[in-house]
PDB file of N, CA and C in Angstrom:
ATOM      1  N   UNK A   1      53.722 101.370 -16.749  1.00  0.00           N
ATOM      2  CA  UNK A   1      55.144 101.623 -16.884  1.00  0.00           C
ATOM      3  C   UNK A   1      55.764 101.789 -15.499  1.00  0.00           C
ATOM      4  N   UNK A   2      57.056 101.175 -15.408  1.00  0.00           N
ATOM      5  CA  UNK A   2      57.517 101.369 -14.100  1.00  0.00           C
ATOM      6  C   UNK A   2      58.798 102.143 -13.960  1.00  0.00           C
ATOM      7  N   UNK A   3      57.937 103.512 -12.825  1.00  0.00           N
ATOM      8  CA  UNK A   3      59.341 104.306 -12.649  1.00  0.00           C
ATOM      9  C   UNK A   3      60.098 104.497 -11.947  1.00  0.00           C
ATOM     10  N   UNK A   4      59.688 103.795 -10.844  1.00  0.00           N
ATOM     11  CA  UNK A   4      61.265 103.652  -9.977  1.00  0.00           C
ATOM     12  C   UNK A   4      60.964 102.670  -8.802  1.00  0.00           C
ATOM     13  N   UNK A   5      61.822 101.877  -8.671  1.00  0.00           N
ATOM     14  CA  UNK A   5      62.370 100.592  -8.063  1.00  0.00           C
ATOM     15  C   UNK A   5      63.208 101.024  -6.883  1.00  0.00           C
ATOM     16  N   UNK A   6      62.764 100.358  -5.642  1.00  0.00           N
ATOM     17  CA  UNK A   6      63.786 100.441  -4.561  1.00  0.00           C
ATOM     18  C   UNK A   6      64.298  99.449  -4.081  1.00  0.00           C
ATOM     19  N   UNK A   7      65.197  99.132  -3.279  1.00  0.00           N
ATOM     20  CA  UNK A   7      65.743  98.329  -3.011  1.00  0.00           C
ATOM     21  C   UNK A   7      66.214  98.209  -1.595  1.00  0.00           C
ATOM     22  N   UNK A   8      66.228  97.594  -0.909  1.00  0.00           N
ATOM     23  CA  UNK A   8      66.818  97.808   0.744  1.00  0.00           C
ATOM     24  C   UNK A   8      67.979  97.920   0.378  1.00  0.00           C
ATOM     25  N   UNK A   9      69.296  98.849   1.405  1.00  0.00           N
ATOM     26  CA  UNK A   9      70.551  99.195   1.679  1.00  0.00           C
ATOM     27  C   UNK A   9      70.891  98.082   1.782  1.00  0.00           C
ATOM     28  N   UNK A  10      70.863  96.939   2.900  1.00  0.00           N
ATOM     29  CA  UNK A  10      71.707  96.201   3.317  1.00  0.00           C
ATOM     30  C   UNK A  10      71.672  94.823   2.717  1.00  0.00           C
ATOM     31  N   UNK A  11      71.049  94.618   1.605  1.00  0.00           N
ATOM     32  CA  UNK A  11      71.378  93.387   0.438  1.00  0.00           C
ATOM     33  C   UNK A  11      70.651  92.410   0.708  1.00  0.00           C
ATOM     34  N   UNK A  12      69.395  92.648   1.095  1.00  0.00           N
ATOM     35  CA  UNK A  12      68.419  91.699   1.149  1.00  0.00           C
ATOM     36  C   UNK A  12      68.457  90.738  -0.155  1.00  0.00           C
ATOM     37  N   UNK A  13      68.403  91.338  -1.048  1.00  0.00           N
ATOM     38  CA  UNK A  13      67.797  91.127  -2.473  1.00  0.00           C
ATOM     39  C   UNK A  13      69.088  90.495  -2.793  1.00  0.00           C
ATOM     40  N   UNK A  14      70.524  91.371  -2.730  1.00  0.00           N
ATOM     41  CA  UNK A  14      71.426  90.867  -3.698  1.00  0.00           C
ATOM     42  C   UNK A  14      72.798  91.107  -2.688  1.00  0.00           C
ATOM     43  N   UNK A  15      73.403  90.185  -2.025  1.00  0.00           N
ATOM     44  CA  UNK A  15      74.737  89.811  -1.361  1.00  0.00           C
ATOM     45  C   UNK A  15      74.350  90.330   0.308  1.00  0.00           C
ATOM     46  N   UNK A  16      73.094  89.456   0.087  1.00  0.00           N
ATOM     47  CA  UNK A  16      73.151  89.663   2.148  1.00  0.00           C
ATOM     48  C   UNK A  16      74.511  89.531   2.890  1.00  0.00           C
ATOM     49  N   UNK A  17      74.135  90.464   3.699  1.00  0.00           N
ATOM     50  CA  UNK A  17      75.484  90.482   5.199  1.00  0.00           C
ATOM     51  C   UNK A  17      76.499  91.842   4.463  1.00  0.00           C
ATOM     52  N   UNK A  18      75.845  92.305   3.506  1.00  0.00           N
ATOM     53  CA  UNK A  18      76.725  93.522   3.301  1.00  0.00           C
ATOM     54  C   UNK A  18      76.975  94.526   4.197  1.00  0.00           C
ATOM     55  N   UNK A  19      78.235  94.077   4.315  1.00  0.00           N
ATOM     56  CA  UNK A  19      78.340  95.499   5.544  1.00  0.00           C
ATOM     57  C   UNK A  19      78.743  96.848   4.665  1.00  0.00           C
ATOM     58  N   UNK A  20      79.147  96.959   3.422  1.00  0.00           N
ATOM     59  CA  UNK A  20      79.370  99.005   3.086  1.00  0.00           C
ATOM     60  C   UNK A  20      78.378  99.803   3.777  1.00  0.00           C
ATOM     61  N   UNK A  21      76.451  99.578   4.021  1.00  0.00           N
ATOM     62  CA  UNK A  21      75.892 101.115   4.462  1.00  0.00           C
ATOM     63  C   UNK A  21      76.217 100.628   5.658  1.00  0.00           C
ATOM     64  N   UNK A  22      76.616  99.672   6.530  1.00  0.00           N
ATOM     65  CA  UNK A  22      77.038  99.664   7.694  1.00  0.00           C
ATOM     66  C   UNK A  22      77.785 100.775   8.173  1.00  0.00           C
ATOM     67  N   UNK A  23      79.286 100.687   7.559  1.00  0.00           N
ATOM     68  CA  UNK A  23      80.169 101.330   6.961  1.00  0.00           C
ATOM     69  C   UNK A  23      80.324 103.242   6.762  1.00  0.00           C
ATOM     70  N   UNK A  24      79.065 103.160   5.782  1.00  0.00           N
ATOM     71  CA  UNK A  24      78.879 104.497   5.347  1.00  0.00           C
ATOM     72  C   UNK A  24      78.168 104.964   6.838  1.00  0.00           C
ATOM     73  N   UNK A  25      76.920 104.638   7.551  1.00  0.00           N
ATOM     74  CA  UNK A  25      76.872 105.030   8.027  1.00  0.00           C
ATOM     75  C   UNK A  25      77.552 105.445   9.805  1.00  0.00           C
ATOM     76  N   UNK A  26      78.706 104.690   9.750  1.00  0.00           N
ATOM     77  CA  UNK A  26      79.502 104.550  10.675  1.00  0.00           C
ATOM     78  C   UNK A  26      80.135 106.094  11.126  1.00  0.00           C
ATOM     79  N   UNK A  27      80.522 106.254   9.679  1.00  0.00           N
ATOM     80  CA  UNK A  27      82.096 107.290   8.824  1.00  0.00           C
ATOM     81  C   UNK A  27      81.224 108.828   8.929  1.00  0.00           C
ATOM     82  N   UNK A  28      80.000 108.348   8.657  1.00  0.00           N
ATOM     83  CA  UNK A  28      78.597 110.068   8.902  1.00  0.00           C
ATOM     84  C   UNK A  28      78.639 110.178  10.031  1.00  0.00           C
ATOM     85  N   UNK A  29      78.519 109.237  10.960  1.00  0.00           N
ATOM     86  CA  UNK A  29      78.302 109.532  12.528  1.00  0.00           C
ATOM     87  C   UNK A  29      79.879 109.559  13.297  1.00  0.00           C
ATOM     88  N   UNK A  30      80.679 108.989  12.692  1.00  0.00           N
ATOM     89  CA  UNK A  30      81.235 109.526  13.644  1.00  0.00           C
ATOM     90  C   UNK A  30      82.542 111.009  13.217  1.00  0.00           C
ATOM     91  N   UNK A  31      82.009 111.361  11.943  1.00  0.00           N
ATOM     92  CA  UNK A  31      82.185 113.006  11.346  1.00  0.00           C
ATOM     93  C   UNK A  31      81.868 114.192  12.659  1.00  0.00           C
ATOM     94  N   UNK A  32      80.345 113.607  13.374  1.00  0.00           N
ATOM     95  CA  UNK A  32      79.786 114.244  14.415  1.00  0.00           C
ATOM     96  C   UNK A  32      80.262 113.905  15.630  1.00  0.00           C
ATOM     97  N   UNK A  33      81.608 112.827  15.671  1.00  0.00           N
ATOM     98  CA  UNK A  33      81.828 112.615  16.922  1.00  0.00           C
ATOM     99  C   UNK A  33      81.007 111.528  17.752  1.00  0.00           C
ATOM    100  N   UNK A  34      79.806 110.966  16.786  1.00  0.00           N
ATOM    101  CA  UNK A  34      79.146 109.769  17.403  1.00  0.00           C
ATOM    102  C   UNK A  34      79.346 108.752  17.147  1.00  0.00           C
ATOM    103  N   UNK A  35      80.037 107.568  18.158  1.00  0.00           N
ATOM    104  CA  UNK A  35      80.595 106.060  18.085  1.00  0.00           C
ATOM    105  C   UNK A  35      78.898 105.526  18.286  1.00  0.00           C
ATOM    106  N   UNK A  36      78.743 104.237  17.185  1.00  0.00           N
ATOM    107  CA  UNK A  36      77.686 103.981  17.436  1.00  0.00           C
ATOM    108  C   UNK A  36      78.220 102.116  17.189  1.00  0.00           C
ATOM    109  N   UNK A  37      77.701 101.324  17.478  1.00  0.00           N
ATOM    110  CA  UNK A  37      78.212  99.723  17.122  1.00  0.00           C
ATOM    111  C   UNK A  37      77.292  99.410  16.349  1.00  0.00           C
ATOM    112  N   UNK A  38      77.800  98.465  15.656  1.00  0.00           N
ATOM    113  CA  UNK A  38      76.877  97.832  14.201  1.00  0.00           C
ATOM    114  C   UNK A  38      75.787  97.297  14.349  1.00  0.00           C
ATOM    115  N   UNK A  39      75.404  96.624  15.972  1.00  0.00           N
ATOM    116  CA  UNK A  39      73.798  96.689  15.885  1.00  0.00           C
ATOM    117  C   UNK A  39      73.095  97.799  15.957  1.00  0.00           C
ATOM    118  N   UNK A  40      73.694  98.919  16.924  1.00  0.00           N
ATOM    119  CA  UNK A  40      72.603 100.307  16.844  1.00  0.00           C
ATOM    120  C   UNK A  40      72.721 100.359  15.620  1.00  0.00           C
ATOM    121  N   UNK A  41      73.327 100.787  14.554  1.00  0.00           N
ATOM    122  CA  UNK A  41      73.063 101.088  13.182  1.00  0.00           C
ATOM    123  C   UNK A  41      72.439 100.360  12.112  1.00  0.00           C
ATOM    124  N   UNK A  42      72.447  99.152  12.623  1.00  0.00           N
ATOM    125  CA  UNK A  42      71.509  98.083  11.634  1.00  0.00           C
ATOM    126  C   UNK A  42      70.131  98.366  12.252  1.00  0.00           C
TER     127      UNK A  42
END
């Protein structure tokens, strides 16, 4: 029986080039005041 399934954040599986956890994690870091660019975060 299978109980739990993961999936990568960034849409490997289903609508590659998704940028939302890009996104999400942009909006967390820079809460703390940290600018980070979308390759450090990928």
């Amino acid at each position: 029986m299978i109980k739990t399934v993961i999936f990568d954040w960034a849409g490997t599986t289903v609508d590659f080039g998704c940028m939302a956890p890009v996104h999400a994690f942009r909006n967390a870091f820079l809460e703390k005041g940290i600018q980070l660019t979308d390759k450090e975060i990928r």
